[in-house]
N, C-alpha and C. Protein backbone atom coordinates (compact mmCIF):
# COMPACT_ATOMS: atom_id res chain seq x y z
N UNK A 1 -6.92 18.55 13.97
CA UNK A 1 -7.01 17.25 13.33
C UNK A 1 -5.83 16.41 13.81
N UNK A 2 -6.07 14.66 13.96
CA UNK A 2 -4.67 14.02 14.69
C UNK A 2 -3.74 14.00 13.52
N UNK A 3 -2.92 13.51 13.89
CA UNK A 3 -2.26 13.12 12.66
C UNK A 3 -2.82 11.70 11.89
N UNK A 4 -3.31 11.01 12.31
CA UNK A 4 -4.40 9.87 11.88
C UNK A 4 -5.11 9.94 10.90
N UNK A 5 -5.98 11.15 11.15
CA UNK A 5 -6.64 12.09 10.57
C UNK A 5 -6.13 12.85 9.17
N UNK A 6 -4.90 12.92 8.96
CA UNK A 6 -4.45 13.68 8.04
C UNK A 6 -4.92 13.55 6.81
N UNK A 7 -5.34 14.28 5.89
CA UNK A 7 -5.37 13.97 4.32
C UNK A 7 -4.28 14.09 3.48
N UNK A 8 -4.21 12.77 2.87
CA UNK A 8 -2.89 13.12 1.87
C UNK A 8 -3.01 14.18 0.61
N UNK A 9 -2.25 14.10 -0.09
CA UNK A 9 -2.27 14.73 -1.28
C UNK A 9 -1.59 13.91 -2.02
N UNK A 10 -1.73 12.43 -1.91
CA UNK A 10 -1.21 11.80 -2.82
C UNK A 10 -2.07 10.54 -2.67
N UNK A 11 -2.31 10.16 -3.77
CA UNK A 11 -3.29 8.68 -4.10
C UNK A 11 -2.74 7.20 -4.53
N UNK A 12 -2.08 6.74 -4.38
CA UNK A 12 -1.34 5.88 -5.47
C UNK A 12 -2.79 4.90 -5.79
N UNK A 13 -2.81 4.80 -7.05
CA UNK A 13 -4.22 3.69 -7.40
C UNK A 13 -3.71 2.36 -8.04
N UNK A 14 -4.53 1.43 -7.59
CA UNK A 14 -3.85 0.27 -7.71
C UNK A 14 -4.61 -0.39 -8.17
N UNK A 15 -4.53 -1.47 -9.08
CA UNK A 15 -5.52 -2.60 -9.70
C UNK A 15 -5.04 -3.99 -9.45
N UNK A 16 -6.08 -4.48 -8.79
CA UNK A 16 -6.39 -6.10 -8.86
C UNK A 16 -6.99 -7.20 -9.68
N UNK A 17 -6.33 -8.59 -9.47
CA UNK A 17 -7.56 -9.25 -10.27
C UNK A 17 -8.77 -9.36 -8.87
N UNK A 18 -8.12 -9.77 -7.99
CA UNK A 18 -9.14 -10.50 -7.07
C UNK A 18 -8.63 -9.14 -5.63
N UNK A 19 -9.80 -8.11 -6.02
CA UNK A 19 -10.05 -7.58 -5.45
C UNK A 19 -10.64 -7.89 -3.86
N UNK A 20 -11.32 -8.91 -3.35
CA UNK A 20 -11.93 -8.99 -2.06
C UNK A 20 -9.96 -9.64 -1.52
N UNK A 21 -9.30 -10.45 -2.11
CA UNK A 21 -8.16 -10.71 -1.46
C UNK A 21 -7.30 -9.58 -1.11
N UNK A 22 -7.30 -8.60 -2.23
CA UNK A 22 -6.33 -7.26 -2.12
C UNK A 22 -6.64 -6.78 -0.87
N UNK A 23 -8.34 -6.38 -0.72
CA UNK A 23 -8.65 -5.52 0.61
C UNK A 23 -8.07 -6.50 1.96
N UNK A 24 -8.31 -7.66 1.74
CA UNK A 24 -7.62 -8.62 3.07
C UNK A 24 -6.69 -8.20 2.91
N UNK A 25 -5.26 -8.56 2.67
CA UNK A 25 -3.88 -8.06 2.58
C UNK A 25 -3.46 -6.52 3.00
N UNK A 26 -4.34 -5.89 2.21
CA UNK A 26 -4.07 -4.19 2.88
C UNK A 26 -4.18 -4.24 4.08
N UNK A 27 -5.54 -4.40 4.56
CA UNK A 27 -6.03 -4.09 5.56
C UNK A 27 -5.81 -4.81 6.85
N UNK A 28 -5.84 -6.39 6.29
CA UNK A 28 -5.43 -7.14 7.72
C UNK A 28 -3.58 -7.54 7.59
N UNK A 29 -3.13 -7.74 6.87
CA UNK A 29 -1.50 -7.81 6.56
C UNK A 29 -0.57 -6.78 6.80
N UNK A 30 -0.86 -5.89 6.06
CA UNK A 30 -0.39 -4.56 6.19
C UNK A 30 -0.49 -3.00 7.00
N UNK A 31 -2.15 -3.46 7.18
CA UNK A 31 -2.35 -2.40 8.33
C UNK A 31 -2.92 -1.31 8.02
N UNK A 32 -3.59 -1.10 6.88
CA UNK A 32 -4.31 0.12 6.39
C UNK A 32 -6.03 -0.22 6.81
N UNK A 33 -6.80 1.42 6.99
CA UNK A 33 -7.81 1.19 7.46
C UNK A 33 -9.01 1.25 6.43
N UNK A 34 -9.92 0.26 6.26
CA UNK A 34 -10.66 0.59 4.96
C UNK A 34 -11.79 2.10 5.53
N UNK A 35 -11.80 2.25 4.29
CA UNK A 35 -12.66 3.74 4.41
C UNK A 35 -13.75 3.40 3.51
N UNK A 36 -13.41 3.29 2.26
CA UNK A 36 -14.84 2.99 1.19
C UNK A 36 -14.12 1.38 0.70
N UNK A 37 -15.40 0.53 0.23
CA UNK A 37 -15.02 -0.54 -0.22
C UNK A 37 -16.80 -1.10 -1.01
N UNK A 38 -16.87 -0.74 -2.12
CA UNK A 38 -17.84 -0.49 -2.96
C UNK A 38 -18.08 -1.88 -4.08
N UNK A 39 -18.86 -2.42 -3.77
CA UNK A 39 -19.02 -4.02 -4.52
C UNK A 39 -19.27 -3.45 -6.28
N UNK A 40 -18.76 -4.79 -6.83
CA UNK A 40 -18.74 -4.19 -8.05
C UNK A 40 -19.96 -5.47 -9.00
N UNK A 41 -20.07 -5.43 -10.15
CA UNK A 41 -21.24 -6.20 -10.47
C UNK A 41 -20.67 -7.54 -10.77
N UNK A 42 -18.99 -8.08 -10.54
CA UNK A 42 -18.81 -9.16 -10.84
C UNK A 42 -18.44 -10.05 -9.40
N UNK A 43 -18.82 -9.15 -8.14
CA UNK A 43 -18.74 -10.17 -7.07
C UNK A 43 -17.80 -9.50 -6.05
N UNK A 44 -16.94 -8.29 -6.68
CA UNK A 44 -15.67 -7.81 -6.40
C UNK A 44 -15.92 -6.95 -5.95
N UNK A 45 -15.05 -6.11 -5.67
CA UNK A 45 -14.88 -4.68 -4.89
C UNK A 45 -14.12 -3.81 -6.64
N UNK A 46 -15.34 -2.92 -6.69
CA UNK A 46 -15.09 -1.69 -7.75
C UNK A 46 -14.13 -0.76 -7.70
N UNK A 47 -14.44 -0.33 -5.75
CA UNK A 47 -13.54 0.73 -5.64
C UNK A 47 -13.10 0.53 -4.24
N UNK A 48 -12.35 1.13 -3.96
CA UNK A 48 -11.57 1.35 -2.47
C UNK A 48 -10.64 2.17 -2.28
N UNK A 49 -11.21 2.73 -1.17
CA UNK A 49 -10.46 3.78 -0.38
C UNK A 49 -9.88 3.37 1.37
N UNK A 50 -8.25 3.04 1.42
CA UNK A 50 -7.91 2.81 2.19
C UNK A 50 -7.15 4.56 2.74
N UNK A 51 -7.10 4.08 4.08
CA UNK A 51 -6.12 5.32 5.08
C UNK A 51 -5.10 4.65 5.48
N UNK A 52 -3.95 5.18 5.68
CA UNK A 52 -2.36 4.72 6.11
C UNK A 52 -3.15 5.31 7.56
N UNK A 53 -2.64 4.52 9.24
CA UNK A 53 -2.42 5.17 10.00
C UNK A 53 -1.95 6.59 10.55
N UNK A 54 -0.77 6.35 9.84
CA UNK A 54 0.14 7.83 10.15
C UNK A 54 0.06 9.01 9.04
N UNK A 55 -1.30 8.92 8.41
CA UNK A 55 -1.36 9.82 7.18
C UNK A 55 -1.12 9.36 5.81
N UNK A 56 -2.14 9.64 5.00
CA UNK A 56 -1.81 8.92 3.54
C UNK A 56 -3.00 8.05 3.22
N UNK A 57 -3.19 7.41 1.55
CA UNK A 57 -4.36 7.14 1.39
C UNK A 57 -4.05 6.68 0.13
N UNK A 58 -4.85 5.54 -0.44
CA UNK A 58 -4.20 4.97 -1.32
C UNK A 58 -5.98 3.96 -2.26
N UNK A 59 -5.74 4.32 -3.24
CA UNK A 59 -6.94 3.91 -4.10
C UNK A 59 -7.06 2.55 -4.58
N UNK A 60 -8.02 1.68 -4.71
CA UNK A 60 -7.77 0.69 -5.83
C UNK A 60 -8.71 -0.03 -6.06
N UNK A 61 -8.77 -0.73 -7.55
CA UNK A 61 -10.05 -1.24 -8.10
C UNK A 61 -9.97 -2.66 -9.06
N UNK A 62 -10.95 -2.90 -10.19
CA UNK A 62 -10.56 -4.18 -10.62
C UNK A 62 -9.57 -3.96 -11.46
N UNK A 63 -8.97 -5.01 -12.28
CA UNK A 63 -8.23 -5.37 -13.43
C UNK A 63 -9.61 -5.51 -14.26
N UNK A 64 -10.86 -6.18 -14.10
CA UNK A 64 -11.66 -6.60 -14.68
C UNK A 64 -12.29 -5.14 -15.54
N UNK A 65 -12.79 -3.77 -14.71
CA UNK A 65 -12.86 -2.71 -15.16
C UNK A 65 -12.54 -2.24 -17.18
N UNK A 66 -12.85 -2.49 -17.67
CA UNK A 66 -12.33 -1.50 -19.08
C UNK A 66 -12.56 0.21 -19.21
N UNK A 67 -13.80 0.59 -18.70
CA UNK A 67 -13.93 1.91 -18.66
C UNK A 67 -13.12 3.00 -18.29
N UNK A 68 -12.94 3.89 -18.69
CA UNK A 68 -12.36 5.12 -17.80
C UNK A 68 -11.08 5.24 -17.99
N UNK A 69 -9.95 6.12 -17.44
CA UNK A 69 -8.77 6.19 -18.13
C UNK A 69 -7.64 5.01 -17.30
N UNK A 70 -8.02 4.92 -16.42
CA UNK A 70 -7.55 3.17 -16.00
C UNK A 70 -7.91 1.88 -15.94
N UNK A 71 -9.17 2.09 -17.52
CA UNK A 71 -9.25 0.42 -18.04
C UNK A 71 -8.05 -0.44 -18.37
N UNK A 72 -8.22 -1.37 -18.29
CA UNK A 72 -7.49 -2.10 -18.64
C UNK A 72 -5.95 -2.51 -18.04
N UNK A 73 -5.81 -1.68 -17.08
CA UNK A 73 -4.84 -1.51 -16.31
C UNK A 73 -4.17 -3.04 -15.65
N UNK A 74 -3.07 -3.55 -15.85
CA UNK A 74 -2.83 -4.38 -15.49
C UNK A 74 -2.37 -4.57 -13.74
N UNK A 75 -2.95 -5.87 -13.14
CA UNK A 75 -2.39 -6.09 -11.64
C UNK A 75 -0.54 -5.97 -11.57
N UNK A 76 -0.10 -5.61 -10.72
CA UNK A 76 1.25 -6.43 -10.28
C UNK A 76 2.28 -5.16 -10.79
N UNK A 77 1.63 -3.95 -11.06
CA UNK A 77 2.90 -3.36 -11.82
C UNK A 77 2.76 -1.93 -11.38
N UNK A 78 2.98 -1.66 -9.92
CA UNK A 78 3.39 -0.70 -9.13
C UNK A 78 3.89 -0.88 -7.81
N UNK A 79 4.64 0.42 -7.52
CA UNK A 79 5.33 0.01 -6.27
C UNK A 79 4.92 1.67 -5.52
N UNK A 80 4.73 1.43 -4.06
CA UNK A 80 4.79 2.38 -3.14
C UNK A 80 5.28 2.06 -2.40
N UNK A 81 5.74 3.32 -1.37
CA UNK A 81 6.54 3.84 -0.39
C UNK A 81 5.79 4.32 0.32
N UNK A 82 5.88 3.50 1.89
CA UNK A 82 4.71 4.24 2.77
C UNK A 82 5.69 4.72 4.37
N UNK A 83 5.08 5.60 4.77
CA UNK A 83 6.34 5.96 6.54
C UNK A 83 5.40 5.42 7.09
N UNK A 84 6.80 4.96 8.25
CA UNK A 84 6.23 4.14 9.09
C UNK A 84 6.97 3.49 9.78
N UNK A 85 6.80 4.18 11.50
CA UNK A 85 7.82 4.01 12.51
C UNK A 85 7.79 2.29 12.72
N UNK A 86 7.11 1.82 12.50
CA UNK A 86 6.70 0.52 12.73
C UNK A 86 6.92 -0.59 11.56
N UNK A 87 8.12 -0.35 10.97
CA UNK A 87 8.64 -1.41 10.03
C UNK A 87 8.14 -2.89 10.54
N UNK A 88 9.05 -3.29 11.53
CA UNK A 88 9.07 -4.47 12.17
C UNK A 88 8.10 -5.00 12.46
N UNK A 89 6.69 -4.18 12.64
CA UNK A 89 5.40 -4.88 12.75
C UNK A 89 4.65 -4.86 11.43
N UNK A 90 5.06 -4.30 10.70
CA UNK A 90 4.43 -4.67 9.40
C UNK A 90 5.15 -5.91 8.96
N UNK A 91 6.62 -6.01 9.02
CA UNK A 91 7.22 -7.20 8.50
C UNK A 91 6.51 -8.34 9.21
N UNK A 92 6.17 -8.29 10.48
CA UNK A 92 6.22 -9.95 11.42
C UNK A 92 5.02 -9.99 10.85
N UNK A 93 4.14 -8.77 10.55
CA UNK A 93 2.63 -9.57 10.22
C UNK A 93 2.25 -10.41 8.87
N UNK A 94 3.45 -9.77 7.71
CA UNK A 94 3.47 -10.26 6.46
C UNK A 94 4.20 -11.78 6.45
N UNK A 95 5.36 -11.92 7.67
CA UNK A 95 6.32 -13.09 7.46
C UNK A 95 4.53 -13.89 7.92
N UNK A 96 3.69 -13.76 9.31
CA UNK A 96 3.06 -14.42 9.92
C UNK A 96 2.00 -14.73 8.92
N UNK A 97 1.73 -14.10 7.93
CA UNK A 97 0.68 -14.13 7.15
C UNK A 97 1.05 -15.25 5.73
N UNK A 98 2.19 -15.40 5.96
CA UNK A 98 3.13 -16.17 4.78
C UNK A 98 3.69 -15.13 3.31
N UNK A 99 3.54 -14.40 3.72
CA UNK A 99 3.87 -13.56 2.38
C UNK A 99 5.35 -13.20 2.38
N UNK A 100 5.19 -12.86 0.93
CA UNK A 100 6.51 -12.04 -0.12
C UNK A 100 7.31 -11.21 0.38
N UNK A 101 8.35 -11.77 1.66
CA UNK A 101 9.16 -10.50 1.61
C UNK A 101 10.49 -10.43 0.85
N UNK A 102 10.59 -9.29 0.02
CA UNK A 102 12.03 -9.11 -1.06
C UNK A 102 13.08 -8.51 0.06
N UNK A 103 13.06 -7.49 1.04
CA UNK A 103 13.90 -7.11 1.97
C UNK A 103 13.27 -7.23 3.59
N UNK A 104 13.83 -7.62 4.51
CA UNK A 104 13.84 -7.83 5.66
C UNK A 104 14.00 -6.73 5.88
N UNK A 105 13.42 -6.00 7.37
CA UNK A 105 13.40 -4.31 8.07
C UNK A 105 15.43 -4.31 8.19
N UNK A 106 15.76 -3.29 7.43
CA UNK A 106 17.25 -2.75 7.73
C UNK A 106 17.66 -1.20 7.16
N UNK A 107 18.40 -0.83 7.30
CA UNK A 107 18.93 0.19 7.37
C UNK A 107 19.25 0.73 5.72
N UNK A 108 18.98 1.21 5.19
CA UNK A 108 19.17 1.64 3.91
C UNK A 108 19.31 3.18 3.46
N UNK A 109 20.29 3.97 2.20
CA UNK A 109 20.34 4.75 1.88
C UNK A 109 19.86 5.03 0.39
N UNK A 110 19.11 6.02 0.30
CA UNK A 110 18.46 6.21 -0.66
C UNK A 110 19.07 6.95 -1.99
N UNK A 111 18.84 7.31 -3.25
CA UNK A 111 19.79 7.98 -4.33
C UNK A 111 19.79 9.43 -3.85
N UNK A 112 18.75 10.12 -2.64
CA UNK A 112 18.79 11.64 -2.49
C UNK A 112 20.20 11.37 -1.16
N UNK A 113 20.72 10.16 -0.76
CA UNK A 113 21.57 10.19 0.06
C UNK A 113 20.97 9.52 2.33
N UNK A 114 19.89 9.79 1.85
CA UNK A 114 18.75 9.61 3.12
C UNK A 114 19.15 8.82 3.63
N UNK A 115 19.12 8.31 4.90
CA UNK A 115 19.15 7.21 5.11
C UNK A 115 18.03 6.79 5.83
N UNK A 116 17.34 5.17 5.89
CA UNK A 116 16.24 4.83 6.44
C UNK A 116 15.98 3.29 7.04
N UNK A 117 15.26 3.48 7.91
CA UNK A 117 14.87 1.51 8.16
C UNK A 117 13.89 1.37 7.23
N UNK A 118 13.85 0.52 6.46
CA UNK A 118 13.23 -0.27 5.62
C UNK A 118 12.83 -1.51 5.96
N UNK A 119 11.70 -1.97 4.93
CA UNK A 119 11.14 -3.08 4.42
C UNK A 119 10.40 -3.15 3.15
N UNK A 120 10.92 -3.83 2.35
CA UNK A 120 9.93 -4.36 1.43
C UNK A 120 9.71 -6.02 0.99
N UNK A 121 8.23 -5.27 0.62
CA UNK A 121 7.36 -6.86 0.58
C UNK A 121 6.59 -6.78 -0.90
N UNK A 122 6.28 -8.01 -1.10
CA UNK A 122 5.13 -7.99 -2.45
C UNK A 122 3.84 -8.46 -1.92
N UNK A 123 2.70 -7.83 -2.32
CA UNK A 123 1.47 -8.53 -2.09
C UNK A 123 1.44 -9.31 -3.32
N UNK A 124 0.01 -9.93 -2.91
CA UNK A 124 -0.41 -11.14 -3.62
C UNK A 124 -0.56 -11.23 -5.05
N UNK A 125 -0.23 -9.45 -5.86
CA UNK A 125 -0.56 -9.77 -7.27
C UNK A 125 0.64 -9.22 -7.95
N UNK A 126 1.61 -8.55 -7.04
CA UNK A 126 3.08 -8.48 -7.50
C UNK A 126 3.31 -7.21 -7.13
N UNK A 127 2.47 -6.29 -6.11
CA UNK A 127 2.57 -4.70 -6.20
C UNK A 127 3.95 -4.71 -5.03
N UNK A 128 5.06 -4.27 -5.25
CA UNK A 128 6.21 -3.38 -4.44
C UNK A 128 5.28 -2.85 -3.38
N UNK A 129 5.69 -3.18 -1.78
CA UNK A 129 5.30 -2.12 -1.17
C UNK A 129 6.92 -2.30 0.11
N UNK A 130 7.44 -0.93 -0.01
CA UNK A 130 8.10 -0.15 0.90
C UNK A 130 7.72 -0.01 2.13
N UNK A 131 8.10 -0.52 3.01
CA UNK A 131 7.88 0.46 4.58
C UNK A 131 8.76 1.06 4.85
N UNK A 132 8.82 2.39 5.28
CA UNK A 132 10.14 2.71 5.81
C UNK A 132 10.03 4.17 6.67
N UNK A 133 10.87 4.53 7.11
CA UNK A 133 10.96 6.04 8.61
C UNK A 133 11.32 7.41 7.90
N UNK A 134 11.68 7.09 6.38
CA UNK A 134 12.54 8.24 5.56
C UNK A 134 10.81 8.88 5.61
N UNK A 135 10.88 10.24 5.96
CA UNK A 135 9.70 11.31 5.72
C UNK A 135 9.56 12.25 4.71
N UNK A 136 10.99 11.92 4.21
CA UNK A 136 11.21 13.40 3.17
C UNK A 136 12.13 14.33 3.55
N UNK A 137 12.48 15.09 2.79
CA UNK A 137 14.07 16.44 3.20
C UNK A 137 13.35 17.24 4.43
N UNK A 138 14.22 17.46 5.03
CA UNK A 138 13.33 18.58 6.50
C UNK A 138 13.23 19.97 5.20
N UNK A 139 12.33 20.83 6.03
CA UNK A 139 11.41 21.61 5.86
C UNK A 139 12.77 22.95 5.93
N UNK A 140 12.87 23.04 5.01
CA UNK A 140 13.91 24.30 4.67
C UNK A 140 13.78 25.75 5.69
């Protein structure tokens, strides 16, 4: 399997109001590949399943939703952390796109001590998203 290919073991799920904008932003802003993107009965996208390039995978659906154990779930109030040798092209595409950046790609140390190139940006409904090269502690 490539590494492209990889399956995560981690989901982060995310809620929108205006779901067809979210999937633009992921997908053409940020750079994730849609996988499922499932219309919902108010015009919107119900569900979605995006892929990170370099491995990873990330969920998300309406604000509009009440059912299930993430009714009601409000937009704008999560943040992820995604790797990714390619800070700088995620940043130019978000500056080019006009969007939210809170940190410009630089050099940063983390509370485990790490150090990493970074970026963070906000999408369009307030979600934190991280870019950065930190992979995690090497493999003991």
């Amino acid at each position: 399997m490539s590494p492209d290919a990889a399956v995560s073991s981690v989901w982060p799920v995310l809620h929108y109001d205006d779901t067809r904008a979210a999937l633009r932003f992921l997908v053409d802003v940020l750079g994730f590949a849609e996988v499922v993107a499932a219309p919902d009965e108010h015009g919107g996208i119900g569900h979605a399943e995006l892929r990170w390039p370099g491995g990873g995978a990330l969920v998300f659906g309406s604000t509009r939703h009440t059912d299930g154990v993430h009714g009601g779930m409000r937009a704008g109030t999560s943040a992820v952390y995604v790797v990714s040798d390619k800070v700088d092209a995620v940043h130019r595409r978000v500056v080019d796109a006009g969007g939210d950046v809170l940190e410009p790609p630089h050099e940063a140390r983390f509370g485990s001590g790490a150090t990493a190139y970074v970026c963070t940006v906000r999408d369009p409904e307030g979600n934190l998203w991280t870019f950065g090269t930190y992979r995690g502690p090497a493999p003991a």
